[in-house]
N, C-alpha and C. Protein backbone atom coordinates (compact mmCIF):
# COMPACT_ATOMS: atom_id res chain seq x y z
N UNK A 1 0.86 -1.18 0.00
CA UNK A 1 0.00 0.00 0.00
C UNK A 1 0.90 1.24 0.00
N UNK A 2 0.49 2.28 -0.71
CA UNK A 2 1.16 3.46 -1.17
C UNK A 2 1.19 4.21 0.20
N UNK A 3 1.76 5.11 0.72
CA UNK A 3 1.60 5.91 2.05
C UNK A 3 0.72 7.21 1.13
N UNK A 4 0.08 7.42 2.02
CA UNK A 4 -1.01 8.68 1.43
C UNK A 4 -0.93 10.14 2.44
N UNK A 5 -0.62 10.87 1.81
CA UNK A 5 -1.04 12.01 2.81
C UNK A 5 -2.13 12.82 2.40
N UNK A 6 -2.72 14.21 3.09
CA UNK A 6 -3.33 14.97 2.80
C UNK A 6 -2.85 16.02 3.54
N UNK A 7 -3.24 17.59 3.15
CA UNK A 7 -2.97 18.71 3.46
C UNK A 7 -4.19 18.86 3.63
N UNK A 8 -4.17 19.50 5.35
CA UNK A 8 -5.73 19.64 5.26
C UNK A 8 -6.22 21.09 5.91
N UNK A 9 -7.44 21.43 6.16
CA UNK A 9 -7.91 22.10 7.50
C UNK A 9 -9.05 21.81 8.35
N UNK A 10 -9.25 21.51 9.54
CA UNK A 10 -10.32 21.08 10.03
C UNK A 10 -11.45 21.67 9.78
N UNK A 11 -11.75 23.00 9.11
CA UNK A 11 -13.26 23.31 8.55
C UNK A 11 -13.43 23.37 7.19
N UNK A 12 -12.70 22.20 6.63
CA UNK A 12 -12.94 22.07 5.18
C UNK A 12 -13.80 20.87 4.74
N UNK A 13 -14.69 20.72 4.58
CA UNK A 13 -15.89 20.26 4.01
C UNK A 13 -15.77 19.01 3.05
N UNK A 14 -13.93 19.36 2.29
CA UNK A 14 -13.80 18.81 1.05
C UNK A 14 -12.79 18.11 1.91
N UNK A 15 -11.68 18.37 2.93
CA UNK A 15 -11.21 17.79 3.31
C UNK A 15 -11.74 16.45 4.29
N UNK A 16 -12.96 16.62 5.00
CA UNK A 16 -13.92 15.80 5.66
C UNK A 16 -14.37 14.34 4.36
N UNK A 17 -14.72 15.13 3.29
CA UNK A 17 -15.17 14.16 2.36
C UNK A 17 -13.74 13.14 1.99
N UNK A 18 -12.64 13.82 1.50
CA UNK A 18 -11.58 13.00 1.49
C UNK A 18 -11.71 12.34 2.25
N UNK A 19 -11.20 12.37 3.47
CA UNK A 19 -10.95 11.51 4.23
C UNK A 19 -11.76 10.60 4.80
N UNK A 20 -13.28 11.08 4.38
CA UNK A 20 -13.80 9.99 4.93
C UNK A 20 -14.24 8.62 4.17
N UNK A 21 -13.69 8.80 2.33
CA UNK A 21 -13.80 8.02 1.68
C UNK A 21 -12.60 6.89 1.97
N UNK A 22 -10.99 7.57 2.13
CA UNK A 22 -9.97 7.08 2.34
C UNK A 22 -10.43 6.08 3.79
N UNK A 23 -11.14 6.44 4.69
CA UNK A 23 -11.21 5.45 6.20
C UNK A 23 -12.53 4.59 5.39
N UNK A 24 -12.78 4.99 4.83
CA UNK A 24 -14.20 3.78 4.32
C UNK A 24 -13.63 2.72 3.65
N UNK A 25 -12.81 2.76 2.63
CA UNK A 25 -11.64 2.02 2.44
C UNK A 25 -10.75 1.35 3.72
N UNK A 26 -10.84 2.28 4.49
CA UNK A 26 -9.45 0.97 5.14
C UNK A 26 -8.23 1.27 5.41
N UNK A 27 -7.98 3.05 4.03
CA UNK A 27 -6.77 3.58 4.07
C UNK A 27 -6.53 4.23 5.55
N UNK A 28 -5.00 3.81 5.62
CA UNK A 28 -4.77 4.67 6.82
C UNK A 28 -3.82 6.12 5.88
N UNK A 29 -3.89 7.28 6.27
CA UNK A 29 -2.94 8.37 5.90
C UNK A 29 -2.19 9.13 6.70
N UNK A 30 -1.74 10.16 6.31
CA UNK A 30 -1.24 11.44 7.42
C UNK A 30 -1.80 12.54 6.82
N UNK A 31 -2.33 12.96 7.58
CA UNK A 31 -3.24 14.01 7.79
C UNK A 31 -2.05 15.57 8.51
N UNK A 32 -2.09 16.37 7.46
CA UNK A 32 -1.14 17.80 8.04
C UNK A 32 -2.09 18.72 8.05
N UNK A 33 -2.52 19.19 9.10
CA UNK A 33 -3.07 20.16 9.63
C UNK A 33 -2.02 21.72 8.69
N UNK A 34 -2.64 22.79 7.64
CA UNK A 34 -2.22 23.63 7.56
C UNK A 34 -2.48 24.82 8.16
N UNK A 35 -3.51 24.48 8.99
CA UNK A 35 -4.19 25.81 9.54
C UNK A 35 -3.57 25.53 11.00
N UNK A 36 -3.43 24.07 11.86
CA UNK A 36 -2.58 24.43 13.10
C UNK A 36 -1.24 24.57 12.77
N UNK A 37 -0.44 24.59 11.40
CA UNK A 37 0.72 24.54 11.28
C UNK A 37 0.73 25.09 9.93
N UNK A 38 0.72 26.76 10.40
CA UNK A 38 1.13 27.36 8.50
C UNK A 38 2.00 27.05 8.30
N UNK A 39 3.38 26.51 8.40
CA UNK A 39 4.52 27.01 7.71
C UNK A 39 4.04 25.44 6.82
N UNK A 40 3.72 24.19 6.78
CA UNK A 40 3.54 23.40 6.17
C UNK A 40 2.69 23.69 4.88
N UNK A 41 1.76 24.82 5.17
CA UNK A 41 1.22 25.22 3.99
C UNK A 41 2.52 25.43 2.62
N UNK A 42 3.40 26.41 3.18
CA UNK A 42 4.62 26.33 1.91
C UNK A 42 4.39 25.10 1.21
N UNK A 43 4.72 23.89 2.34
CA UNK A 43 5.27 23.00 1.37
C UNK A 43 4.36 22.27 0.99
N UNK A 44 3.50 22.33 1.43
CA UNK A 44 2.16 21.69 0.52
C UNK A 44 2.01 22.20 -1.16
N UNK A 45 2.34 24.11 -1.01
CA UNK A 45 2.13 24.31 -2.29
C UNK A 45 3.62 24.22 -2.69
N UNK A 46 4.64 24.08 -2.81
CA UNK A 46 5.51 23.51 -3.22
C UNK A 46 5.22 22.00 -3.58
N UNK A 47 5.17 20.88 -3.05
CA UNK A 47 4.95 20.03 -3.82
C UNK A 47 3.73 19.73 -4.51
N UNK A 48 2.64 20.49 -4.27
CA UNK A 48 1.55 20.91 -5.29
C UNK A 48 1.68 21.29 -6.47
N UNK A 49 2.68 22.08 -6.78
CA UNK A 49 2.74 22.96 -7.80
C UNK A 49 1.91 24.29 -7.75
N UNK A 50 2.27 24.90 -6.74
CA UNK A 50 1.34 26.38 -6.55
C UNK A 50 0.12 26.06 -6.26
N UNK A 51 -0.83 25.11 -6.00
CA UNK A 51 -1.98 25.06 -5.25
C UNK A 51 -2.04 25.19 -3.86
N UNK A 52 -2.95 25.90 -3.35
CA UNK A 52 -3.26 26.53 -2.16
C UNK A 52 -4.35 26.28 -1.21
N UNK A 53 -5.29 25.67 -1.89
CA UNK A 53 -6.83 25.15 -1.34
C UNK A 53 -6.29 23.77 -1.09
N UNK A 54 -6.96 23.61 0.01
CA UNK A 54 -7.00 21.89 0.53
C UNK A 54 -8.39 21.80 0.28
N UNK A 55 -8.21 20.16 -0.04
CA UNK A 55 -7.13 19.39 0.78
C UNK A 55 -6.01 18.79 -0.57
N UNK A 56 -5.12 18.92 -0.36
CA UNK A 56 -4.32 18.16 -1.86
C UNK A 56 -3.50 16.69 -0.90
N UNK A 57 -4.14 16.24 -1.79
CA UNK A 57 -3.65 14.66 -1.61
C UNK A 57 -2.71 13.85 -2.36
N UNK A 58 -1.56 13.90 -1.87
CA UNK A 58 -0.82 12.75 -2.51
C UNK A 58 -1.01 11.42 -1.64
N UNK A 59 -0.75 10.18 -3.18
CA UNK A 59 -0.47 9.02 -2.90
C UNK A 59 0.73 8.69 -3.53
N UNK A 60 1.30 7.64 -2.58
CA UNK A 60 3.32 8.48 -3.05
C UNK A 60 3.41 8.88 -3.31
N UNK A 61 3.84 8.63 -4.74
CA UNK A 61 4.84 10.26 -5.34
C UNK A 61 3.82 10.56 -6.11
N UNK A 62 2.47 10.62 -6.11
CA UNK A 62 1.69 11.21 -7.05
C UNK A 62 0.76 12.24 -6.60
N UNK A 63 0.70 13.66 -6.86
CA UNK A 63 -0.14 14.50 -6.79
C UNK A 63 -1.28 13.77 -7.22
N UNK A 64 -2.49 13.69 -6.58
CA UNK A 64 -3.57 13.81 -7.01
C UNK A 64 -4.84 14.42 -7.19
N UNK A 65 -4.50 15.53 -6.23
CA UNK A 65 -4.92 16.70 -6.37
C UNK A 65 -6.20 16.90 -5.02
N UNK A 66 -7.15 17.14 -5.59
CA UNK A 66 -8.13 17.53 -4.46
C UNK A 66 -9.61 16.63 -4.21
N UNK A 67 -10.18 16.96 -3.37
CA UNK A 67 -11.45 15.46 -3.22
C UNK A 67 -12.09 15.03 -4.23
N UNK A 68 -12.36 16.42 -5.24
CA UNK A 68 -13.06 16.30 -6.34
C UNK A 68 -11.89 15.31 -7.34
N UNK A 69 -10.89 15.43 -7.81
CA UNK A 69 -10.12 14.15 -8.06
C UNK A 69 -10.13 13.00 -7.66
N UNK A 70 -9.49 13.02 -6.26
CA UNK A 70 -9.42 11.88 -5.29
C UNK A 70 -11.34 10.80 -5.73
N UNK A 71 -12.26 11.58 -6.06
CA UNK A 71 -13.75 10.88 -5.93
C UNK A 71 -13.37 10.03 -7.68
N UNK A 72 -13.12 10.57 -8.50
CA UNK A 72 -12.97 10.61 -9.60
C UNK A 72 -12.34 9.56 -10.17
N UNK A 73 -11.13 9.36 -9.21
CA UNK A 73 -10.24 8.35 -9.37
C UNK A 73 -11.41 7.15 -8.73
N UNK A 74 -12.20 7.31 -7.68
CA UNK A 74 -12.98 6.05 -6.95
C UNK A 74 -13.90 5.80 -8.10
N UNK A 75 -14.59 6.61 -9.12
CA UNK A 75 -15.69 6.31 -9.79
C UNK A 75 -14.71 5.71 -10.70
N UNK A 76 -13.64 6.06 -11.41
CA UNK A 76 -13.25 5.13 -12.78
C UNK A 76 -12.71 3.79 -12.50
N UNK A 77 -12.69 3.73 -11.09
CA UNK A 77 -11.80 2.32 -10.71
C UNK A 77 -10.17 2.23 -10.48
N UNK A 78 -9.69 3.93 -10.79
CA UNK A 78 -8.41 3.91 -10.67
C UNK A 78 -7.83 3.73 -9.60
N UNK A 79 -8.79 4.27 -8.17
CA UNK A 79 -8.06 4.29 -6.91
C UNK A 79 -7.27 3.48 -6.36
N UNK A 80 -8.25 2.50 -6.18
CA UNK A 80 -7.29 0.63 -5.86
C UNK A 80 -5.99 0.63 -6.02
N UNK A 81 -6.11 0.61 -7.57
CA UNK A 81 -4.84 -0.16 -8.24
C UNK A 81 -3.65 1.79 -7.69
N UNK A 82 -4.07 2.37 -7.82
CA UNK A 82 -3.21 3.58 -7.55
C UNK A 82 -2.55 3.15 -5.75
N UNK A 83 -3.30 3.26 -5.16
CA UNK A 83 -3.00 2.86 -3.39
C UNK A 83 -2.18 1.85 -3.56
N UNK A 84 -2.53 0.74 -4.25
CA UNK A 84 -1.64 -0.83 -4.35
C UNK A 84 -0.31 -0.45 -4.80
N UNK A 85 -0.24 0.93 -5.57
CA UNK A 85 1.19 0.92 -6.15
C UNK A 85 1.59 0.02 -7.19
């Protein structure tokens, strides 16, 4: 299984939905708080590529961007095989 993170904030709506698809699954992640810890925001949008809105989710080394992705990948069937690596 791929290690997954997310960049998040606790009153994000989209970040709630992420994650609660990822625990419905089974996935475990790391979860970075950018709002109790700005300076992580930098590097969120650093390895984002200049995105700023959470929640941005990588699975390893793959940007995948935000819930509305992350769902996207669950409807085509990509997710699985993406997490499995």
């Amino acid at each position: 299984m791929q290690p997954v993170t997310l960049y998040t904030t606790p009153i994000c709506p989209f970040c709630v939905a992420a994650k609660r698809l990822l625990t419905s699954k089974g996935v475990e992640y790391t979860d970075i708080d950018v709002m109790a810890d700005p300076s992580r925001r930098a590097e969120m949008m650093q390895k984002a590529h200049g995105r700023h809105t959470v929640p941005q989710i990588f699975i390893g080394a793959t940007h995948v961007g935000g819930c509305d992705e992350l769902h996207a990948l669950e409807r085509a069937g990509k997710l699985d095989p993406l997490l499995a690596g």
